[in-house]
C-alpha atoms as a PDB file:
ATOM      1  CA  UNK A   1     -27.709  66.301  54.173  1.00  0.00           C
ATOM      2  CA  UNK A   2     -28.533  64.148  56.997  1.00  0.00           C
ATOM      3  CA  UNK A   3     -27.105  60.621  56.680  1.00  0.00           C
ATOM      4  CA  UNK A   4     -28.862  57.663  58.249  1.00  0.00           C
ATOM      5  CA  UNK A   5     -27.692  54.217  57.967  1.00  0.00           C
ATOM      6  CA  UNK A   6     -30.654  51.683  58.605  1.00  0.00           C
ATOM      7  CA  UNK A   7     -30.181  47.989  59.843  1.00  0.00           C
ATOM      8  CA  UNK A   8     -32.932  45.319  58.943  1.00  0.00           C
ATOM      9  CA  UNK A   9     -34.315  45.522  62.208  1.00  0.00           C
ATOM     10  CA  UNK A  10     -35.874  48.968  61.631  1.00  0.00           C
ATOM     11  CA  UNK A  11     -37.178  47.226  58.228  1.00  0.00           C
ATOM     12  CA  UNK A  12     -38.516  44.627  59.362  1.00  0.00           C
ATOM     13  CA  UNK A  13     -39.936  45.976  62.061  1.00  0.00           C
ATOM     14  CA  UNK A  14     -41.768  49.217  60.173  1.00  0.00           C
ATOM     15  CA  UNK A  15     -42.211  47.794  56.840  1.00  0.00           C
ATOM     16  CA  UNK A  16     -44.188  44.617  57.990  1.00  0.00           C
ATOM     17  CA  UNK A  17     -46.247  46.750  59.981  1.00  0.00           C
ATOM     18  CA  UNK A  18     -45.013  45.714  63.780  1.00  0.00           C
ATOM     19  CA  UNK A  19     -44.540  48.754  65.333  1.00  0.00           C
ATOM     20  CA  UNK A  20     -46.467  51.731  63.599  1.00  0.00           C
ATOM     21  CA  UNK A  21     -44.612  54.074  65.763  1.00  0.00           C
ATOM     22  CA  UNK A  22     -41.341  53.183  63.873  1.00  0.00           C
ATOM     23  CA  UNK A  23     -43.081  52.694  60.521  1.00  0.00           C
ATOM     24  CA  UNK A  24     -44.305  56.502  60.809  1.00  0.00           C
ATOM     25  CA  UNK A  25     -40.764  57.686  61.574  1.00  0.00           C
ATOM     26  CA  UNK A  26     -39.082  55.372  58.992  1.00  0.00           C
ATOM     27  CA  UNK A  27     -41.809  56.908  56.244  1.00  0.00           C
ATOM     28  CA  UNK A  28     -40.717  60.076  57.443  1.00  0.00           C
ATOM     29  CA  UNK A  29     -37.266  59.900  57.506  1.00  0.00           C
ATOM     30  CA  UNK A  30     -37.596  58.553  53.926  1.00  0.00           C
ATOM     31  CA  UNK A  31     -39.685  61.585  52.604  1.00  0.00           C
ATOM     32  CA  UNK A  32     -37.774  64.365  54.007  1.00  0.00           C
ATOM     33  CA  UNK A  33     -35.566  66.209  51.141  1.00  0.00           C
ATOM     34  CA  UNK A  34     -32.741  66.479  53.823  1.00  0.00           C
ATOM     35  CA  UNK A  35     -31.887  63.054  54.426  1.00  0.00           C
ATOM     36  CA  UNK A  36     -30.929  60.203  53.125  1.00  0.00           C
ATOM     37  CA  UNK A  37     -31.287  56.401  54.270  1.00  0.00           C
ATOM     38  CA  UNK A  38     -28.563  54.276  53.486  1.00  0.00           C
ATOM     39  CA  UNK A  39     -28.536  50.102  54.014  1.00  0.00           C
ATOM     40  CA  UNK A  40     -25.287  47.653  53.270  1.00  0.00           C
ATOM     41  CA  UNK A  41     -24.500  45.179  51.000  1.00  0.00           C
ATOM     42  CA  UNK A  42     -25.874  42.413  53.268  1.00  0.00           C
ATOM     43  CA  UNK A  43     -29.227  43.911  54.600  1.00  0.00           C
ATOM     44  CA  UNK A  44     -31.240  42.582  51.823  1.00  0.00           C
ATOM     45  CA  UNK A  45     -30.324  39.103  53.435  1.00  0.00           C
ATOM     46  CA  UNK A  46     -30.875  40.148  56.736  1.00  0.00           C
ATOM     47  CA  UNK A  47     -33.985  41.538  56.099  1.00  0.00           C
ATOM     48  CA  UNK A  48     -35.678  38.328  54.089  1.00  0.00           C
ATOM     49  CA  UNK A  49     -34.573  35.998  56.903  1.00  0.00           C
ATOM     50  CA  UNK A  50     -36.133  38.601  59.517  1.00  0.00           C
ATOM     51  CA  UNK A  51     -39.228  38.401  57.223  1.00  0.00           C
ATOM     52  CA  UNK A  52     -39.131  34.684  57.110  1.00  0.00           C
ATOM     53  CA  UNK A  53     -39.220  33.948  60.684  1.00  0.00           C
ATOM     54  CA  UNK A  54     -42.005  36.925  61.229  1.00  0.00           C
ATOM     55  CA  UNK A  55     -44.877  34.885  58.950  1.00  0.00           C
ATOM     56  CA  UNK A  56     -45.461  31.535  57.711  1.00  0.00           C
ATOM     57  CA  UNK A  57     -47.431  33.204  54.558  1.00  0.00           C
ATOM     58  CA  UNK A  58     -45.140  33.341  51.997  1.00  0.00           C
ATOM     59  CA  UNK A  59     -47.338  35.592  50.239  1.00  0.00           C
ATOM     60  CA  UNK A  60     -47.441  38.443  52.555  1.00  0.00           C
ATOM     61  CA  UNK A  61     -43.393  37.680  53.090  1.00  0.00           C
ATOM     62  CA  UNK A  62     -42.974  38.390  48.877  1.00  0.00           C
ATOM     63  CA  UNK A  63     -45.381  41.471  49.210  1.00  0.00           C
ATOM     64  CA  UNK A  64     -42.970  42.837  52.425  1.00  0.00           C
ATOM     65  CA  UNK A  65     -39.920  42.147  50.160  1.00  0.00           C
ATOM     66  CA  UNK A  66     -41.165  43.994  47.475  1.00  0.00           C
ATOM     67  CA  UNK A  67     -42.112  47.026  49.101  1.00  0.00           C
ATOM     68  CA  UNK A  68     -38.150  46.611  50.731  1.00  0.00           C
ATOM     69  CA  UNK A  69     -36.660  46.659  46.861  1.00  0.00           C
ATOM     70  CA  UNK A  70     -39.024  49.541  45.778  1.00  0.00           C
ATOM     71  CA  UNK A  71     -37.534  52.136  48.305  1.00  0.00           C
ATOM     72  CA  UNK A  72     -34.076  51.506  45.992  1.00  0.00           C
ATOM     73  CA  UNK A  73     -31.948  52.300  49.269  1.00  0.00           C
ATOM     74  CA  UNK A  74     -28.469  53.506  48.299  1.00  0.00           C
ATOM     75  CA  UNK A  75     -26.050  50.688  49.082  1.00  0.00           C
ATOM     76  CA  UNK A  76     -22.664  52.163  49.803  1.00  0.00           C
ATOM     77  CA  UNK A  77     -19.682  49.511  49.036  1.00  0.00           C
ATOM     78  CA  UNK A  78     -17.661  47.987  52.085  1.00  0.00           C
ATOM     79  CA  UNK A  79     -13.876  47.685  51.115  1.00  0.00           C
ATOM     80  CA  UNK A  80     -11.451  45.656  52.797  1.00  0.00           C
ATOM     81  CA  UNK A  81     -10.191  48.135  54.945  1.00  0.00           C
ATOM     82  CA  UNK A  82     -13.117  48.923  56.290  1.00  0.00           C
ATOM     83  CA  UNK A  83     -13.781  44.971  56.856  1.00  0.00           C
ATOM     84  CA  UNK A  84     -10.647  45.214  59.075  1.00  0.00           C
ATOM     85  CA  UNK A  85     -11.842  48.258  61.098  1.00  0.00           C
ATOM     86  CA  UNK A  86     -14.924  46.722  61.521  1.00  0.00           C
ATOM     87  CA  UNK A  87     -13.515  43.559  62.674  1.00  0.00           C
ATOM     88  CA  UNK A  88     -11.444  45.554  65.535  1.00  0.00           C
ATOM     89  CA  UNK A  89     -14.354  47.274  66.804  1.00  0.00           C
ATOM     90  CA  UNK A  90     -16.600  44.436  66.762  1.00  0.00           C
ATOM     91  CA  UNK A  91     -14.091  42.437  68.909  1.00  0.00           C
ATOM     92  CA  UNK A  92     -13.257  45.688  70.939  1.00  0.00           C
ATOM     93  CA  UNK A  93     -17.361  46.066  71.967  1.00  0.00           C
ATOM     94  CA  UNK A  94     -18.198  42.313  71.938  1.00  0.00           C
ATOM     95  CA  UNK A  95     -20.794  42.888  69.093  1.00  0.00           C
ATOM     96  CA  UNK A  96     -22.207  41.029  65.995  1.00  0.00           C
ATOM     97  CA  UNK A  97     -19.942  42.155  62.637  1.00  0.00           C
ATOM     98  CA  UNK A  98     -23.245  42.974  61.165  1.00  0.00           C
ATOM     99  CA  UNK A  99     -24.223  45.578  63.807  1.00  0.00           C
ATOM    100  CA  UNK A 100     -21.067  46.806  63.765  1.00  0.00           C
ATOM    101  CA  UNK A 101     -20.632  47.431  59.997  1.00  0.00           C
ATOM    102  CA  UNK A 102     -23.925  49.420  59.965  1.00  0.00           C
ATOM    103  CA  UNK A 103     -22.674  51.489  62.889  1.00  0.00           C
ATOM    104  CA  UNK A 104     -18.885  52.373  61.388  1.00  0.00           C
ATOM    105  CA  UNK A 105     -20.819  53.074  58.238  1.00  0.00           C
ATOM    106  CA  UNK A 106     -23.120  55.827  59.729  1.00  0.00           C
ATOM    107  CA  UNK A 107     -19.887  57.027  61.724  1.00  0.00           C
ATOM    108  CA  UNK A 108     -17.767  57.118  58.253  1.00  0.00           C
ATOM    109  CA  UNK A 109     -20.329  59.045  56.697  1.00  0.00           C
ATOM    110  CA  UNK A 110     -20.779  61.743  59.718  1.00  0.00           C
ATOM    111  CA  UNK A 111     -24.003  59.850  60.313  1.00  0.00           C
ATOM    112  CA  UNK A 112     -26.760  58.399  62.220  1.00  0.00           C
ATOM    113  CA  UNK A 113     -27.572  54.172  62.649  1.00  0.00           C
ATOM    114  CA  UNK A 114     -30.668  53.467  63.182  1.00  0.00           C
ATOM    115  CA  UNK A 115     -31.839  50.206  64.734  1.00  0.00           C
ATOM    116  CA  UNK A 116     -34.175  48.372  67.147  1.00  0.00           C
ATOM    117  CA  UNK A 117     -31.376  46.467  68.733  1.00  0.00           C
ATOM    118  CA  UNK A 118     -31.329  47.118  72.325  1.00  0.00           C
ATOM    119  CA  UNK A 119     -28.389  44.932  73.253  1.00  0.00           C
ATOM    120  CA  UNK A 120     -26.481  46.539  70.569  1.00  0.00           C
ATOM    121  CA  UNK A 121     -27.431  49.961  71.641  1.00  0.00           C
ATOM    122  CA  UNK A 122     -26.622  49.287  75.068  1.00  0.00           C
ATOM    123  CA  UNK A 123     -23.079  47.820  74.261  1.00  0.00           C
ATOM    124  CA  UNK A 124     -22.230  50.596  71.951  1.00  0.00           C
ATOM    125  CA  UNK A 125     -23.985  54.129  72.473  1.00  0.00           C
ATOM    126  CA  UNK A 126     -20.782  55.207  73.835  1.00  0.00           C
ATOM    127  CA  UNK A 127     -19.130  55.960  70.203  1.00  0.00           C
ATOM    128  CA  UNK A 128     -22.124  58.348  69.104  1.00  0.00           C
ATOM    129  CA  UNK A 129     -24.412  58.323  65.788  1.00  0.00           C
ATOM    130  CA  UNK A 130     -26.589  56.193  67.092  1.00  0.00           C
ATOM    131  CA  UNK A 131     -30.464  55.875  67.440  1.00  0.00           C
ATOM    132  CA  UNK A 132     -32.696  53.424  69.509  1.00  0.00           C
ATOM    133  CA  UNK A 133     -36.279  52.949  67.523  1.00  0.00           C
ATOM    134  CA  UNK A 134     -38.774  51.104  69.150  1.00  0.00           C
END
């Protein structure tokens, strides 16, 4: 099984139609009987407040949202061990807690993050399982 762990900014990004490059990939990702996309606890946040600052139609916001919660993601739990690890590493690579959690959760689960996150990328392809989109 193939294991990928997607942030909000491959959400965003494919599911309100930005980039259809990354929507195609995302859809097929999703539909492929060997893999499995994963989000966290927090990306439902993450995602509405990417949503709200990418239209002022609050309509077409709801509709994005509600194709988000009819995917039904598996959200795997974050104990607080893992809060610690992720703390370390985030300090260790000068990134966001939030990138960081995605990417120890891919590498936990022997898999791949996914995300749009350039700055991210750049600060931490070194520790593997990690894709650029976009």
């Amino acid at each position: 099984m193939n294991i990928f762990v997607c942030d909000a900014s491959v959400l965003v990004t494919a599911l309100f139609g930005a980039n259809k490059d990354i929507a195609a990939k995302l859809d097929q990702v999703l539909h492929d009987k060997s893999c499995t996309v994963h989000i966290l606890p927090f990306t439902i946040v993450e995602f509405a407040n990417g949503i709200r600052f990418s239209t002022r139609d609050i309509s077409v916001a709801k509709q994005t949202i509600e194709r988000f919660t009819a995917l039904a993601l598996p959200v795997p739990p974050i104990a607080p061990a893992d809060v610690h690890a992720i703390m370390e590493l985030s300090y260790r690579m000068g990134t966001t807690v939030y990138d960081t959690a995605y990417h120890y959760a891919a590498i936990m689960r022997e898999g791949v993050f996914i995300t749009c996150d350039r700055g991210y990328f750049k600060k931490a392809s070194q520790l593997g399982h990690i894709e650029l989109w976009g």
